[in-house]
N, C-alpha and C. Protein backbone atom coordinates (compact mmCIF):
# COMPACT_ATOMS: atom_id res chain seq x y z
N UNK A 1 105.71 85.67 109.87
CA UNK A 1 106.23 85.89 108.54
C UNK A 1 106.35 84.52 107.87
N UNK A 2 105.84 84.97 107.02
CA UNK A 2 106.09 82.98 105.66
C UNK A 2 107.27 83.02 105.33
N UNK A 3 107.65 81.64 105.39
CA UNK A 3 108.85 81.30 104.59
C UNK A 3 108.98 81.83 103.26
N UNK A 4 108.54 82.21 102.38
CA UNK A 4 108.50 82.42 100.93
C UNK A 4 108.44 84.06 101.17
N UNK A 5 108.13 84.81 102.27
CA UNK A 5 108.06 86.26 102.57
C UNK A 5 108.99 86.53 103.08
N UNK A 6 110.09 85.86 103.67
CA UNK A 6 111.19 86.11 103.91
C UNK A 6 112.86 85.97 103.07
N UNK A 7 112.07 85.16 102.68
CA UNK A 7 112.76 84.77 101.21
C UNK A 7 112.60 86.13 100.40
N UNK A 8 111.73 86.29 100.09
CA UNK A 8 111.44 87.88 99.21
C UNK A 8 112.37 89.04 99.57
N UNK A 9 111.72 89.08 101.27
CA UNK A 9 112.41 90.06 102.14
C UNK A 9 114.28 89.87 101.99
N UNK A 10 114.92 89.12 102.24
CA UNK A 10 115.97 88.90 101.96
C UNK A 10 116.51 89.05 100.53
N UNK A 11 115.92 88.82 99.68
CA UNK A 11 116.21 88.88 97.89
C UNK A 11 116.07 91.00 97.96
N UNK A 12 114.96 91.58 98.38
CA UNK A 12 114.87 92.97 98.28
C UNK A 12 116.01 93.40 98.94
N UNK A 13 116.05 93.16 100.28
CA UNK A 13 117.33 93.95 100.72
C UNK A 13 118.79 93.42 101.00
N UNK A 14 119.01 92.42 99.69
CA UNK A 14 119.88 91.73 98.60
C UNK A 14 121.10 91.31 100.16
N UNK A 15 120.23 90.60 101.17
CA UNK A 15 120.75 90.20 101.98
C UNK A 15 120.98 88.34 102.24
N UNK A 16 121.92 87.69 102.39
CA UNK A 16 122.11 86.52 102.64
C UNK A 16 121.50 86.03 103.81
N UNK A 17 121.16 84.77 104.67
CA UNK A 17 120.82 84.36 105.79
C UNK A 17 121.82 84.92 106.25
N UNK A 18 123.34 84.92 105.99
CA UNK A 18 124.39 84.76 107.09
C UNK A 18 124.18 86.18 107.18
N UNK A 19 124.03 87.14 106.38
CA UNK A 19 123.96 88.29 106.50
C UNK A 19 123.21 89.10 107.94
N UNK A 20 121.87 88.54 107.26
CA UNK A 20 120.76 88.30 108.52
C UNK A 20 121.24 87.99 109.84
N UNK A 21 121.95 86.83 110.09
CA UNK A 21 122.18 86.66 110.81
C UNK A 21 123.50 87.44 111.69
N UNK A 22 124.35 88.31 110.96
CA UNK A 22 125.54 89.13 111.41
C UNK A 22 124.50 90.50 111.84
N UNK A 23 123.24 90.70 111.25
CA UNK A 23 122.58 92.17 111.62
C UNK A 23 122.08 91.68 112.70
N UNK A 24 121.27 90.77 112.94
CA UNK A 24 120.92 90.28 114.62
C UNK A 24 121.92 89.72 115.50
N UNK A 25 123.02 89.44 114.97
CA UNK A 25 124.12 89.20 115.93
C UNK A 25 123.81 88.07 116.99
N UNK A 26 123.37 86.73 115.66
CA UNK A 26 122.66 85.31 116.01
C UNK A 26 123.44 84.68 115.26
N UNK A 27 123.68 83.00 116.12
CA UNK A 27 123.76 82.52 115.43
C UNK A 27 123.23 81.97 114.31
N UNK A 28 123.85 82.05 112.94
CA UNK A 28 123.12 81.83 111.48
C UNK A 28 122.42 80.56 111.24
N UNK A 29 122.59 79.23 112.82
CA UNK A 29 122.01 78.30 111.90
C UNK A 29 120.53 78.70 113.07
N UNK A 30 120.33 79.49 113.21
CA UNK A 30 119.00 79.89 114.05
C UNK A 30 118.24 80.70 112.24
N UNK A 31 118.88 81.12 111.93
CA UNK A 31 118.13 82.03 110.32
C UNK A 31 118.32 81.09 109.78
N UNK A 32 118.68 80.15 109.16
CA UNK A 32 118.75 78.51 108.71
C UNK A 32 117.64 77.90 109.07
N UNK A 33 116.96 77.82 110.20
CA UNK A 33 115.84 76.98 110.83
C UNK A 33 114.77 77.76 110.38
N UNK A 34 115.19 79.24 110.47
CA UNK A 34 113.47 79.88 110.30
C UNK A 34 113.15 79.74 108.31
N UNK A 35 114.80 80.13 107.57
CA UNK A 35 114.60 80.06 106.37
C UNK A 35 114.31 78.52 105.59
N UNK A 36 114.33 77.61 106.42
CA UNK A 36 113.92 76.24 105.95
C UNK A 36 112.44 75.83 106.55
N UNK A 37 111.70 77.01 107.37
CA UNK A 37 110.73 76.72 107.84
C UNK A 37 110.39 75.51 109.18
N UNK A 38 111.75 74.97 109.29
CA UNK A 38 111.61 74.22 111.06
C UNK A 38 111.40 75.46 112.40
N UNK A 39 111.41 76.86 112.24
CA UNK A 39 111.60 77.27 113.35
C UNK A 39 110.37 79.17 112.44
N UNK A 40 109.76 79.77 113.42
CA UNK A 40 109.56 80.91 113.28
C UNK A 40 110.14 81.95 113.42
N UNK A 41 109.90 82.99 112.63
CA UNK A 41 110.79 83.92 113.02
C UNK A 41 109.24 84.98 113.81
N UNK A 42 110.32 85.18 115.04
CA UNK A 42 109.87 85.85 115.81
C UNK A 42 109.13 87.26 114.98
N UNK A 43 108.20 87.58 115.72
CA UNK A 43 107.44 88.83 115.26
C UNK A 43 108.21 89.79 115.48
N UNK A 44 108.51 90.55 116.36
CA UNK A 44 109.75 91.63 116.48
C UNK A 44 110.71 91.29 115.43
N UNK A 45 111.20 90.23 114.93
CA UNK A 45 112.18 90.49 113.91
C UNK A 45 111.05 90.82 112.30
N UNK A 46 110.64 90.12 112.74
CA UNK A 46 109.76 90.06 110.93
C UNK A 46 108.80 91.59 110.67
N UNK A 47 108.56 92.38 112.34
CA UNK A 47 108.36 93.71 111.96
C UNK A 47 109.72 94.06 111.66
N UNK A 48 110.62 94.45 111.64
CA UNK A 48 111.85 95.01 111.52
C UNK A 48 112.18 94.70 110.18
N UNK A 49 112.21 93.27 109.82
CA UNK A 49 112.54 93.03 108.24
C UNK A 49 111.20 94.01 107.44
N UNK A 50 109.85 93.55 108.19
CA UNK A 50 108.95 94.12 107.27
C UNK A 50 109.03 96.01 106.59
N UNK A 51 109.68 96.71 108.14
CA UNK A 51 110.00 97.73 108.06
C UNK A 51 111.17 97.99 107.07
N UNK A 52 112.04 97.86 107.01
CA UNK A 52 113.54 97.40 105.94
C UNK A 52 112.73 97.07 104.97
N UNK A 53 112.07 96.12 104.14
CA UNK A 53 111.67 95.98 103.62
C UNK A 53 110.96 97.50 102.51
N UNK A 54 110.03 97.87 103.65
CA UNK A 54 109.04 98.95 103.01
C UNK A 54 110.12 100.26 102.23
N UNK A 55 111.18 100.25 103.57
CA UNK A 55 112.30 101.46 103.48
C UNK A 55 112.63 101.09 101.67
N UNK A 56 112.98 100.05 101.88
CA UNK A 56 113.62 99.39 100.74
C UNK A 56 112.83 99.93 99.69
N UNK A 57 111.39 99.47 99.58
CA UNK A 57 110.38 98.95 98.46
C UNK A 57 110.09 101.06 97.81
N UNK A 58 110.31 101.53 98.75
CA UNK A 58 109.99 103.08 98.88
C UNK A 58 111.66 103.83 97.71
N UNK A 59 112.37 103.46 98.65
CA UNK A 59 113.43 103.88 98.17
C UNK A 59 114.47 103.77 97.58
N UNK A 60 114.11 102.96 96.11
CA UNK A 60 115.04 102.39 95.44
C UNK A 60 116.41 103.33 94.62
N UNK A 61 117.19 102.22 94.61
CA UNK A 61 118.57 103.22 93.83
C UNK A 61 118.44 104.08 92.66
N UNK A 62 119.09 104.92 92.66
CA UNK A 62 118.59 106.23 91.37
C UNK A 62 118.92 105.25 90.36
N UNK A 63 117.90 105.15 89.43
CA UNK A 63 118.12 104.83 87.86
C UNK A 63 119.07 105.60 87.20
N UNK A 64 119.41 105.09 86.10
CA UNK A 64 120.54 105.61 85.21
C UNK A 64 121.94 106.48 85.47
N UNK A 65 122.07 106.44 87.18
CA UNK A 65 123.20 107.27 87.07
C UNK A 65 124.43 106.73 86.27
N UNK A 66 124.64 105.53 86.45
CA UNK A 66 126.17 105.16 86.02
C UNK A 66 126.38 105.54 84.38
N UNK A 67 125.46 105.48 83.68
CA UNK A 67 125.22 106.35 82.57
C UNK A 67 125.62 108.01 82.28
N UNK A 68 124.93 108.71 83.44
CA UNK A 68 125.83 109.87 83.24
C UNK A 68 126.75 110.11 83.96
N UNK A 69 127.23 109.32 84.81
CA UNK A 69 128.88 109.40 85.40
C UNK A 69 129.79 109.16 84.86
N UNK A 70 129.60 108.78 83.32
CA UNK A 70 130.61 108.06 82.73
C UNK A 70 131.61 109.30 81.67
């Protein structure tokens, strides 16, 4: 996974590194290394983001409800 694709991936599923790092239950300056590009992120994780990702890209939040909830 590219640095700039994980970056994405994280902005879509409006997640922080530290975030990232509380769902793998890692330490965050290990998602620090991969998000500054000193370290890779493992393939098993970057299918998993990629998957999250798709979930994501598929199933976005209903438009206009807060409009008629009001």
């Amino acid at each position: 996974m590219s640095l700039d694709r994980l970056r994405e991936v994280l902005a879509l599923l409006r997640w922080s590194q530290r975030g990232l790092a509380d769902a793998l239950e890692c330490d965050d300056r290990l998602v620090r290394r991969w998000a500054s590009g000193d370290g890779s992120v493992p393939p098993e994780v970057a299918a998993w983001l990629e998957a999250l990702a798709d979930a994501h890209e598929r199933n976005p939040p209903p438009a206009g409800w807060r409009r008629r909830a009001a």
